[in-house]
N, C-alpha and C. Protein backbone atom coordinates (compact mmCIF):
# COMPACT_ATOMS: atom_id res chain seq x y z
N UNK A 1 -3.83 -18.66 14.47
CA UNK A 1 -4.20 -18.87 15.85
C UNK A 1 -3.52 -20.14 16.35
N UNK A 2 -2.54 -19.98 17.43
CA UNK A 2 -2.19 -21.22 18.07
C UNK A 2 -3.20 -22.38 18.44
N UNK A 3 -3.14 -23.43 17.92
CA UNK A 3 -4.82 -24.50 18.29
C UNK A 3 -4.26 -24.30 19.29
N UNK A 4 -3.23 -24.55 20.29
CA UNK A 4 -3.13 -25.40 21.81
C UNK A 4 -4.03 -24.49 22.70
N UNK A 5 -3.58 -23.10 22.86
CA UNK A 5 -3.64 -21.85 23.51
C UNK A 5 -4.78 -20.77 22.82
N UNK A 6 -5.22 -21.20 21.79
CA UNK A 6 -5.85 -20.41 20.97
C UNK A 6 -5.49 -18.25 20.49
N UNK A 7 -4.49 -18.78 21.15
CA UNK A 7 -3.58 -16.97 21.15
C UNK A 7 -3.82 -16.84 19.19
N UNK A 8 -3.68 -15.69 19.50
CA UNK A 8 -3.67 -14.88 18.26
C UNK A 8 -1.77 -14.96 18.00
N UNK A 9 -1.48 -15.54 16.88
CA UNK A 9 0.10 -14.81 16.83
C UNK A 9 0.51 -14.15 15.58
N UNK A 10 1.23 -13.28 15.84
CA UNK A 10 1.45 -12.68 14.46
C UNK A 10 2.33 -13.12 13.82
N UNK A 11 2.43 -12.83 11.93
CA UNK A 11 2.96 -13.80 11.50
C UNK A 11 3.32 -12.27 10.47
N UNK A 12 4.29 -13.42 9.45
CA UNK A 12 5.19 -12.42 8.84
C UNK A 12 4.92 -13.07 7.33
N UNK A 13 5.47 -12.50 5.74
CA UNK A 13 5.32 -13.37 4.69
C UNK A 13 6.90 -12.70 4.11
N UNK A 14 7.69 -14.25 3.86
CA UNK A 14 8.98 -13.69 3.18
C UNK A 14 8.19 -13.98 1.76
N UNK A 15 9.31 -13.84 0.52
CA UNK A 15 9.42 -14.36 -0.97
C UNK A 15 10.55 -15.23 -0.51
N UNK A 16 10.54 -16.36 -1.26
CA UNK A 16 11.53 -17.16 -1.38
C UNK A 16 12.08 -17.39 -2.94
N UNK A 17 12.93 -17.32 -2.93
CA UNK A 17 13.14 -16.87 -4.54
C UNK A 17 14.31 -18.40 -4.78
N UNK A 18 15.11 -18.98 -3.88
CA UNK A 18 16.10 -20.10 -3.93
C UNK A 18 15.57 -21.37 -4.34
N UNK A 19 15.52 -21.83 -5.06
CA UNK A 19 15.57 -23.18 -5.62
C UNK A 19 16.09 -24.26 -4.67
N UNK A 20 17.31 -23.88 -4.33
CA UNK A 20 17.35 -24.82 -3.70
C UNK A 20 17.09 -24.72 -1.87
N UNK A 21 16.72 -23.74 -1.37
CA UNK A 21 16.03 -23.60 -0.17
C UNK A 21 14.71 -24.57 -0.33
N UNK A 22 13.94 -24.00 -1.43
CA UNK A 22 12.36 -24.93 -1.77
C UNK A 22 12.43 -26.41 -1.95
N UNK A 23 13.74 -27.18 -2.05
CA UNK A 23 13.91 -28.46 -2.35
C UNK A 23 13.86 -29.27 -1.24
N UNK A 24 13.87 -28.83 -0.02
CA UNK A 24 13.18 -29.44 1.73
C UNK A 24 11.71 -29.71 1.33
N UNK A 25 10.38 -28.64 0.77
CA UNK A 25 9.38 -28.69 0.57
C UNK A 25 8.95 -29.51 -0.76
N UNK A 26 8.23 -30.91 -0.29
CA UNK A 26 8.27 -31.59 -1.15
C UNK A 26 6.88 -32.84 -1.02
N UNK A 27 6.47 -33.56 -1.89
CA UNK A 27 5.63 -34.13 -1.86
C UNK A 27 5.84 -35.53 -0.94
N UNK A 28 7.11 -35.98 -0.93
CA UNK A 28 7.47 -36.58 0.12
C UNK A 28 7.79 -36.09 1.57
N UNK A 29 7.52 -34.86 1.91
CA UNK A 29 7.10 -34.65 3.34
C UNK A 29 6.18 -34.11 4.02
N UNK A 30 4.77 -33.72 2.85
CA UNK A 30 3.76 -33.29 3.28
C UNK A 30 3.04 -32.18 2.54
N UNK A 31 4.30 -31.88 1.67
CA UNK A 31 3.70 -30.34 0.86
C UNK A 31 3.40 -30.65 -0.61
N UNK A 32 2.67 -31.86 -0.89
CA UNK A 32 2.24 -31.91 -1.55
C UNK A 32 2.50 -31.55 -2.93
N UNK A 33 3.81 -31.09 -3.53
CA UNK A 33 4.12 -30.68 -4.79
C UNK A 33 5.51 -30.60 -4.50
N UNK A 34 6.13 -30.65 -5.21
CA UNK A 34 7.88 -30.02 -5.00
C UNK A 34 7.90 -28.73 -5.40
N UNK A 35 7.86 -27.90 -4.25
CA UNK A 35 8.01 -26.57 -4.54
C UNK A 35 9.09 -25.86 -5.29
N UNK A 36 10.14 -26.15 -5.22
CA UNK A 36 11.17 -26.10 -6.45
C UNK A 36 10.85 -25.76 -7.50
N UNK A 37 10.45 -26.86 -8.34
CA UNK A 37 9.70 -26.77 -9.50
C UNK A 37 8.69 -25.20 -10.06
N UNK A 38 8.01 -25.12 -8.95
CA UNK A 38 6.94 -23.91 -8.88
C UNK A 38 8.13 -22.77 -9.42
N UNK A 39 9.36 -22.71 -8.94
CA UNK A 39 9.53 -21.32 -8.37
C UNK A 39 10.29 -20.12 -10.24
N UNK A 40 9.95 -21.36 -11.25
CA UNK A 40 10.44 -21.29 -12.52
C UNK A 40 9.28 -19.87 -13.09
N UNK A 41 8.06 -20.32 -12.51
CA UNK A 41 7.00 -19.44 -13.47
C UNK A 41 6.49 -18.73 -12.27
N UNK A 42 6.55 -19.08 -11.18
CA UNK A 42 5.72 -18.26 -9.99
C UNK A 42 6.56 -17.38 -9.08
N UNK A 43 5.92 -16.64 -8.60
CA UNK A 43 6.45 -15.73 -7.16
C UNK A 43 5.79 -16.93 -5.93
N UNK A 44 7.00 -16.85 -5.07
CA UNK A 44 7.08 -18.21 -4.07
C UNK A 44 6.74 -16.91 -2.61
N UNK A 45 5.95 -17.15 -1.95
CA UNK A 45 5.75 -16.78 -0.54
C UNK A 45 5.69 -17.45 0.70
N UNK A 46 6.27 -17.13 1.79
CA UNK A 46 5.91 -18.47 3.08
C UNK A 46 5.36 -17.44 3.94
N UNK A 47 4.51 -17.88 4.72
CA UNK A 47 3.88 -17.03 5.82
C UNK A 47 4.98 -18.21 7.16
N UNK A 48 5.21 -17.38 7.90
CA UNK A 48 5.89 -17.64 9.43
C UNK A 48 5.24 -17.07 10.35
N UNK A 49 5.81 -17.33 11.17
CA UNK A 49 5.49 -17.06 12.89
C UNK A 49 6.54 -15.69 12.89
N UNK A 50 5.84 -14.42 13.38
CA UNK A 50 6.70 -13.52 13.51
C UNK A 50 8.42 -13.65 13.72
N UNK A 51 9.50 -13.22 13.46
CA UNK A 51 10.72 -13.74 14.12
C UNK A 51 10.96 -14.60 13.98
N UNK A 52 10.57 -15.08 12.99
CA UNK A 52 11.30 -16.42 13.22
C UNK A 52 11.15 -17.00 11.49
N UNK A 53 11.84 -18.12 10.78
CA UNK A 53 12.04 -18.39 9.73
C UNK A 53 10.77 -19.94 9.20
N UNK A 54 10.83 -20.10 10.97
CA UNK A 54 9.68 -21.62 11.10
C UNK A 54 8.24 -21.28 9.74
N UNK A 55 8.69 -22.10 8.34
CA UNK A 55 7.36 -21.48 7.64
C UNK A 55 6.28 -22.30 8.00
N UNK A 56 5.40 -22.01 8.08
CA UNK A 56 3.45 -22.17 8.64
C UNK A 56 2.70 -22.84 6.94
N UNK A 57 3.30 -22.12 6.22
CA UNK A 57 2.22 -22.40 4.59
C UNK A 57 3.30 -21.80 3.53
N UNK A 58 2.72 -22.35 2.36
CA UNK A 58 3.26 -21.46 0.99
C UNK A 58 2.74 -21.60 0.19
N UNK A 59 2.67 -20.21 -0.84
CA UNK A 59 1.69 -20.02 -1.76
C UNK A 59 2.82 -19.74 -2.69
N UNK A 60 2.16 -20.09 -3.96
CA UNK A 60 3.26 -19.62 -5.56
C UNK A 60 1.89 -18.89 -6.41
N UNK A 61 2.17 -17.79 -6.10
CA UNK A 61 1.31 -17.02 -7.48
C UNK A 61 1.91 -16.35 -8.89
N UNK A 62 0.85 -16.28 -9.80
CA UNK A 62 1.49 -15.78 -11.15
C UNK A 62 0.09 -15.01 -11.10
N UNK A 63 0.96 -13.24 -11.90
CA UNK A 63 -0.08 -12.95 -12.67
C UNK A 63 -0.54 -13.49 -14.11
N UNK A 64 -1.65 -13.21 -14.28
CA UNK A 64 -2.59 -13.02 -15.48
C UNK A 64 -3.16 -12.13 -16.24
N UNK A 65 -2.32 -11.78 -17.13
CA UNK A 65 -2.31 -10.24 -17.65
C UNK A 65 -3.83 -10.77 -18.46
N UNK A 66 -3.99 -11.38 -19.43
CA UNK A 66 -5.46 -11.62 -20.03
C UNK A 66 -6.62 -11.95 -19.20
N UNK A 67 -6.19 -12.22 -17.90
CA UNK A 67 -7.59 -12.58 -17.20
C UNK A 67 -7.82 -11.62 -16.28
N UNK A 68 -6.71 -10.31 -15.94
CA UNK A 68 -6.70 -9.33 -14.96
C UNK A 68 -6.55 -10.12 -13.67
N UNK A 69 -6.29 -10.69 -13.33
CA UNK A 69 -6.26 -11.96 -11.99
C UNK A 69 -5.11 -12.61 -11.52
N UNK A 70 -4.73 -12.54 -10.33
CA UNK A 70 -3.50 -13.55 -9.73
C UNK A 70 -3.96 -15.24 -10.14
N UNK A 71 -3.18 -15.67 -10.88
CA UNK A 71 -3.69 -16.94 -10.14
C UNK A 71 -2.71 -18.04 -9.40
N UNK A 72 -3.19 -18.29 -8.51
CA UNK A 72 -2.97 -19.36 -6.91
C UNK A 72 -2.40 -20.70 -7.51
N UNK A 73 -1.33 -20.72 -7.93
CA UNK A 73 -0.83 -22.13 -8.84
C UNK A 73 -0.87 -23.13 -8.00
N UNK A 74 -0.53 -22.95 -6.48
CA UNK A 74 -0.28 -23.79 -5.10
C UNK A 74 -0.43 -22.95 -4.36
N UNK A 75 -1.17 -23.54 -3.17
CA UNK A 75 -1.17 -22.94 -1.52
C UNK A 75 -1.10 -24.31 -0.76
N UNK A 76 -0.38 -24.06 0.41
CA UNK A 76 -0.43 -25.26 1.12
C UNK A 76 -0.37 -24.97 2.59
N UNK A 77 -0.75 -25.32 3.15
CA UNK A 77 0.23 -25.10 4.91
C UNK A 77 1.03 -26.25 4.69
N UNK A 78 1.99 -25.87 5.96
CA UNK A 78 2.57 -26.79 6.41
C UNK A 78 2.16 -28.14 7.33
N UNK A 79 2.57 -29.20 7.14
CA UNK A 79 2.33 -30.82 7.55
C UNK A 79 2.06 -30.61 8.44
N UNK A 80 2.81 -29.61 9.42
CA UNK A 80 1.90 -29.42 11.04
C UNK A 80 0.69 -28.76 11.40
N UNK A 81 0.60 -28.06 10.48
CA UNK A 81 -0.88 -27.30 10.18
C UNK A 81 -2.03 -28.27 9.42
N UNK A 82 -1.70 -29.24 8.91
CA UNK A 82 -2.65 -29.74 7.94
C UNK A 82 -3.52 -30.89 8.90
N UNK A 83 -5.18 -30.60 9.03
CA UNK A 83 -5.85 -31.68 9.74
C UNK A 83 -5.86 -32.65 9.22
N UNK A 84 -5.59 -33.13 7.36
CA UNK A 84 -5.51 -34.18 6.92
C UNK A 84 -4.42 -34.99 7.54
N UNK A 85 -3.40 -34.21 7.61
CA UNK A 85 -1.92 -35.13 7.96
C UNK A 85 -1.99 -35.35 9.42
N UNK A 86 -2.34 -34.55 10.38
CA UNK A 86 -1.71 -34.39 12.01
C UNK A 86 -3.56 -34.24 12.81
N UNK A 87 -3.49 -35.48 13.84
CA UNK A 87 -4.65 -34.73 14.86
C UNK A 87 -4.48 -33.46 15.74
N UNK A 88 -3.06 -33.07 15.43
CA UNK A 88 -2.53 -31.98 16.59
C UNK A 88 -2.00 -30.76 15.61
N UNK A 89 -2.85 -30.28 14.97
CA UNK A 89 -2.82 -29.22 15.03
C UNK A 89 -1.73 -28.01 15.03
N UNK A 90 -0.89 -27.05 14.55
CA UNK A 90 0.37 -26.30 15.30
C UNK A 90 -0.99 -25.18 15.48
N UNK A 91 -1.22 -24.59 13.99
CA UNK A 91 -2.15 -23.06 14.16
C UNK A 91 -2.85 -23.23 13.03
N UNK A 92 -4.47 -22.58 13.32
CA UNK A 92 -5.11 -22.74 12.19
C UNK A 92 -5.11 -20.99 11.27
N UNK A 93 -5.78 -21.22 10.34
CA UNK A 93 -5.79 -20.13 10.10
C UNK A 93 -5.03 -19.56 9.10
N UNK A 94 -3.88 -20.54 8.96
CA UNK A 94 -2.53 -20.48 7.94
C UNK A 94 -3.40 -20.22 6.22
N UNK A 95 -4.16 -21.08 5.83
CA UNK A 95 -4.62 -20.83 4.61
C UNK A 95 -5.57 -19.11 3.96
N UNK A 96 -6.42 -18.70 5.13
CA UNK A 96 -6.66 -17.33 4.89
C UNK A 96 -5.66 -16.67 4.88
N UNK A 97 -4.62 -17.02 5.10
CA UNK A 97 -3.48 -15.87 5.92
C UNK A 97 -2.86 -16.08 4.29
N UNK A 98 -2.82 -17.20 3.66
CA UNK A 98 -2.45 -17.25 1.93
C UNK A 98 -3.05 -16.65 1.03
N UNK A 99 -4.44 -16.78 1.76
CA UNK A 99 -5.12 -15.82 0.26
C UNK A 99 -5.35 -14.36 0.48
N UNK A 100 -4.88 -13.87 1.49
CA UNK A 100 -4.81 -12.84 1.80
C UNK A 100 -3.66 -12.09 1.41
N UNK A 101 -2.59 -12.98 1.43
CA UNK A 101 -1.04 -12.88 0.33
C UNK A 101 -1.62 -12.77 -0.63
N UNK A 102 -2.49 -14.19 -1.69
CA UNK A 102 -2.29 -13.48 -3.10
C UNK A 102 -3.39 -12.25 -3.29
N UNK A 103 -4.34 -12.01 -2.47
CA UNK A 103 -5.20 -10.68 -2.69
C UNK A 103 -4.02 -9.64 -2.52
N UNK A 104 -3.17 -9.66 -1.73
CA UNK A 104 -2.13 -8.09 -1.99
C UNK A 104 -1.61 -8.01 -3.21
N UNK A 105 -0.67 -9.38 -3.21
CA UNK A 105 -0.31 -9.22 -5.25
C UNK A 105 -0.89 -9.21 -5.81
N UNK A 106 -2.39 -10.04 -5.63
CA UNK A 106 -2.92 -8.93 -7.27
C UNK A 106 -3.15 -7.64 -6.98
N UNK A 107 -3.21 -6.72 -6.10
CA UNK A 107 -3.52 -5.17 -5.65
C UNK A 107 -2.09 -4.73 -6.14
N UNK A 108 -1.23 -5.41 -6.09
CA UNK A 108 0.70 -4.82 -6.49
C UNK A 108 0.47 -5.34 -8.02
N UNK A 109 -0.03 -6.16 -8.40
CA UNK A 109 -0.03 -6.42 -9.89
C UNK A 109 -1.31 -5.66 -10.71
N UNK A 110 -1.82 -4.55 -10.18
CA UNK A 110 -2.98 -3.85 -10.74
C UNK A 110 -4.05 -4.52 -10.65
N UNK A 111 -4.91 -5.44 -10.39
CA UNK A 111 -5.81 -6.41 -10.42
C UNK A 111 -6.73 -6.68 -9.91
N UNK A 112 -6.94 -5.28 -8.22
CA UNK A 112 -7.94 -5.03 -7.82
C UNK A 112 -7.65 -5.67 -6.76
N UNK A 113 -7.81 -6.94 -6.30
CA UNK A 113 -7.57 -8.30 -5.57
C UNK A 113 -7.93 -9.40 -5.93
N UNK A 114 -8.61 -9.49 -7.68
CA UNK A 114 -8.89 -10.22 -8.03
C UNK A 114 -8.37 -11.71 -8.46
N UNK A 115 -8.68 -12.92 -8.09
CA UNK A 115 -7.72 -14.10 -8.05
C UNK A 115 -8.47 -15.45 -8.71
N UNK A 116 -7.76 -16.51 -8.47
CA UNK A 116 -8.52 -17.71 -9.10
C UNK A 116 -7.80 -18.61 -9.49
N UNK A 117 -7.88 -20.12 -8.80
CA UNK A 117 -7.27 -21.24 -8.55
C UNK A 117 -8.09 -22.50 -8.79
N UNK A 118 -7.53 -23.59 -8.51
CA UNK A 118 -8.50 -24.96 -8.50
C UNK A 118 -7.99 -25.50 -6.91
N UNK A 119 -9.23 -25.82 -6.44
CA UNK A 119 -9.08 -26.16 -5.13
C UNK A 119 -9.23 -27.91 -5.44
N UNK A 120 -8.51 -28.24 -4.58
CA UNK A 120 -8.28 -29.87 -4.22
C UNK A 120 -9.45 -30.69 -4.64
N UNK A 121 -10.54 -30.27 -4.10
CA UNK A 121 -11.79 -31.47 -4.12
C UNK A 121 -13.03 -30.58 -3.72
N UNK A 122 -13.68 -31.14 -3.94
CA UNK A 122 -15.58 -30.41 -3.89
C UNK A 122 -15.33 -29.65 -2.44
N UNK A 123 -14.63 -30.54 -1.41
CA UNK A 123 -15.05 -30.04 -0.16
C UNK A 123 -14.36 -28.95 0.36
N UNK A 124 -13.02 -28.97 -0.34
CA UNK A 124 -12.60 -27.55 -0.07
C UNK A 124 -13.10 -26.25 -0.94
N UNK A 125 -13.50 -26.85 -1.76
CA UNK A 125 -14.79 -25.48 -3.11
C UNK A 125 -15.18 -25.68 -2.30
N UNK A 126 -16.10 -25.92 -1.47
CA UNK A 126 -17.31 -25.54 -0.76
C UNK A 126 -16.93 -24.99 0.59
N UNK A 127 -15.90 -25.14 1.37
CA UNK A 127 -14.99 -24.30 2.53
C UNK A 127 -14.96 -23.12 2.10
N UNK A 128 -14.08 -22.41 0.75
CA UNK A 128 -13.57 -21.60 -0.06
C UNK A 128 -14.88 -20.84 -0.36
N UNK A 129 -16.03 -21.04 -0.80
CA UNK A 129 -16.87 -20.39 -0.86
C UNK A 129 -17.94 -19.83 0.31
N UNK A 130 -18.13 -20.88 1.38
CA UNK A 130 -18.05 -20.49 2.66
C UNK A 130 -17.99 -19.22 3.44
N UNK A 131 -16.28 -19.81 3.45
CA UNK A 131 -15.47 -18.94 4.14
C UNK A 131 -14.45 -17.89 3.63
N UNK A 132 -14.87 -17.95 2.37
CA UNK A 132 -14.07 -17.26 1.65
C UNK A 132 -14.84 -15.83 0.39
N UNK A 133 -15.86 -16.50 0.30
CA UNK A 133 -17.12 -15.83 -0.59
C UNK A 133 -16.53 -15.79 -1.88
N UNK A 134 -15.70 -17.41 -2.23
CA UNK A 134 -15.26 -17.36 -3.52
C UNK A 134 -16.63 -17.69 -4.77
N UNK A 135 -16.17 -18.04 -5.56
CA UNK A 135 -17.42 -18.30 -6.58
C UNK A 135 -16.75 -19.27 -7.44
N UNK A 136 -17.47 -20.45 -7.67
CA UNK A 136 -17.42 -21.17 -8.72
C UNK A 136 -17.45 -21.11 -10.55
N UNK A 137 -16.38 -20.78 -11.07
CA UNK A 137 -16.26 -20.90 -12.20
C UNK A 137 -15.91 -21.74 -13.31
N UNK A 138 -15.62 -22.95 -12.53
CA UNK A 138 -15.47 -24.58 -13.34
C UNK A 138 -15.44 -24.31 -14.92
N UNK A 139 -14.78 -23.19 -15.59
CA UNK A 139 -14.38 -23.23 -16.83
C UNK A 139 -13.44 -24.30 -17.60
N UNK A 140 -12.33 -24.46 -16.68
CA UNK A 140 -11.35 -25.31 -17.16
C UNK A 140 -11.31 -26.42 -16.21
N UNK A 141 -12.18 -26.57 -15.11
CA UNK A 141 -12.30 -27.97 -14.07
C UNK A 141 -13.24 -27.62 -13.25
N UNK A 142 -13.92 -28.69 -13.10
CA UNK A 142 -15.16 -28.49 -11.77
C UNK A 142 -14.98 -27.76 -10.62
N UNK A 143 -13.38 -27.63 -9.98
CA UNK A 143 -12.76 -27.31 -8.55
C UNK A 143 -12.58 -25.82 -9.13
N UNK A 144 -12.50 -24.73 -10.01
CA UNK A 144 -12.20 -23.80 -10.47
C UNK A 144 -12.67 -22.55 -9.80
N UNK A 145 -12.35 -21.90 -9.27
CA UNK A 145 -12.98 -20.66 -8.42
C UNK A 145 -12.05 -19.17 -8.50
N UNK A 146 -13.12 -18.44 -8.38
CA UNK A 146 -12.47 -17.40 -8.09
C UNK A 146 -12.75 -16.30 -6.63
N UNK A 147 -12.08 -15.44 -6.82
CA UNK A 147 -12.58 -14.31 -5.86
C UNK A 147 -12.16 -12.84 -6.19
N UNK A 148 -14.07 -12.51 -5.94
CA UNK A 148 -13.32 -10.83 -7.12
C UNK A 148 -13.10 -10.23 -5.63
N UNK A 149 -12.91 -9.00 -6.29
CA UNK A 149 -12.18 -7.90 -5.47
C UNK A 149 -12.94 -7.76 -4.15
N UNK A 150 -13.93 -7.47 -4.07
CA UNK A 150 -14.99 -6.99 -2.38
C UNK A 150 -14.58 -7.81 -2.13
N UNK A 151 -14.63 -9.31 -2.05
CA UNK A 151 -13.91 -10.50 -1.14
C UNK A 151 -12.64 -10.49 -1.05
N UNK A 152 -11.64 -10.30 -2.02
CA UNK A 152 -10.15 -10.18 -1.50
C UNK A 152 -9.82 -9.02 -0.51
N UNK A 153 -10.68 -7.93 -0.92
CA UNK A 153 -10.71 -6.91 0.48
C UNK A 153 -10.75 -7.59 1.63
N UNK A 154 -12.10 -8.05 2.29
CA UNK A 154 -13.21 -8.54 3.29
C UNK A 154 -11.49 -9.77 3.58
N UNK A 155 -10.77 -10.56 2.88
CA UNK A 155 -9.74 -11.28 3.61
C UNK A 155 -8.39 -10.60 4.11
N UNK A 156 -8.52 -9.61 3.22
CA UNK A 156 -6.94 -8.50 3.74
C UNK A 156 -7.53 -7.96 5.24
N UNK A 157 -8.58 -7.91 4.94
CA UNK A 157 -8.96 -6.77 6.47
C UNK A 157 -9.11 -8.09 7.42
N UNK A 158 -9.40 -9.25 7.33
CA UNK A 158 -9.52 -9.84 8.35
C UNK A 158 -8.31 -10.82 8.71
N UNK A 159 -7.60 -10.96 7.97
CA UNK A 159 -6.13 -11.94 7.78
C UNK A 159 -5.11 -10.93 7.49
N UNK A 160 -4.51 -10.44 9.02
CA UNK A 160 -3.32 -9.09 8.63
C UNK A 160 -2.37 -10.15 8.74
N UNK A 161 -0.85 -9.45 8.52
CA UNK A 161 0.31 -10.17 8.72
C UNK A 161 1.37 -8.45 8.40
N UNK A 162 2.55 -8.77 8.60
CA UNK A 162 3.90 -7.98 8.22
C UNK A 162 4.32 -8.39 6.99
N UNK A 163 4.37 -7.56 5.92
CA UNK A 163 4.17 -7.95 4.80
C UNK A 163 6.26 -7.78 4.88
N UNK A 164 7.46 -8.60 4.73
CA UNK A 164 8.62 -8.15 4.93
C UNK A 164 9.40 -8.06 3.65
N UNK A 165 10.38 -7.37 3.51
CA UNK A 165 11.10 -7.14 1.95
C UNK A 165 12.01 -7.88 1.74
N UNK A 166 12.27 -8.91 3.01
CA UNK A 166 12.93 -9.92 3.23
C UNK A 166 12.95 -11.41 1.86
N UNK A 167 14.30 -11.09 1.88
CA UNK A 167 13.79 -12.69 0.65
C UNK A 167 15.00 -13.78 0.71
N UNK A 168 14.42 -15.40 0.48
CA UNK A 168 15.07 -16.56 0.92
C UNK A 168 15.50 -16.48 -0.53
């Protein structure tokens, strides 16, 4: 959703598969990890603004053949999306619109939509479960969550996008 205008806009998800395309996205400009790095063990995704290449967020998922589950190695929006970084806002909404990416790959990786990540800090576990109807599983860290399948549904149906065969 555009904050300014509150419009609905549609958005698109490439793969980015280039190494060195991902070397702009970096912990020195807002994205919090050097995405580069990620793109060795993970499948790299950016959600955009329809038409256009401008990326909004990015997620790196791997399956988990022993746990039946995607798991969410990184999700981020972008610096203009992030309320931590900017009072202004570009569009909210960018982060469902990620886990709604990795609920399709795990549905393309056999897995139901089943997923599971470590979120930043208590307060986004508690957003994530919220708004997300994830569940706390703090096996390997307090921030540890998952989301089985009825919830990765309940975010595909409510967070659409153009899924494109397009790749960076």
């Amino acid at each position: 959703k555009d904050a300014s205008t509150g419009e609905l806009v549609q958005t698109e998800v490439i793969r980015i598969k280039r190494k060195s395309f991902l070397k702009k996205y970096n912990k020195r400009n807002g994205w919090y990890t050097d995405w580069e790095k990620l793109a060795d063990e993970n499948e790299i995704y950016a959600l955009v603004v329809e038409g256009t290449v401008d990326i909004q967020g990015l997620i790196a998922v791997a399956p988990q053949k022993d746990m039946q589950a995607v798991y969410i190695s990184w999700m981020c929006t972008a610096p203009q999306n992030n309320k931590l970084i900017t009072d202004d806002v570009k569009y909210y909404g960018v982060g469902g619109h990620l886990f709604a990416v990795a609920a399709k790959k795990s549905v393309d990786f056999g897995y139901d939509g089943y997923m599971y990540g470590f979120a930043a800090n208590e307060e986004l576990l508690k957003h994530y479960i919220t708004k997300l109807n994830a569940e706390v599983i703090a096996m390997l860290h307090p921030y540890q969550f998952a989301v089985d399948e009825e919830s990765a549904k309940q975010i595909m149906e409510v967070y659409d996008y153009v899924w494109t065969d397009e790749e960076i």
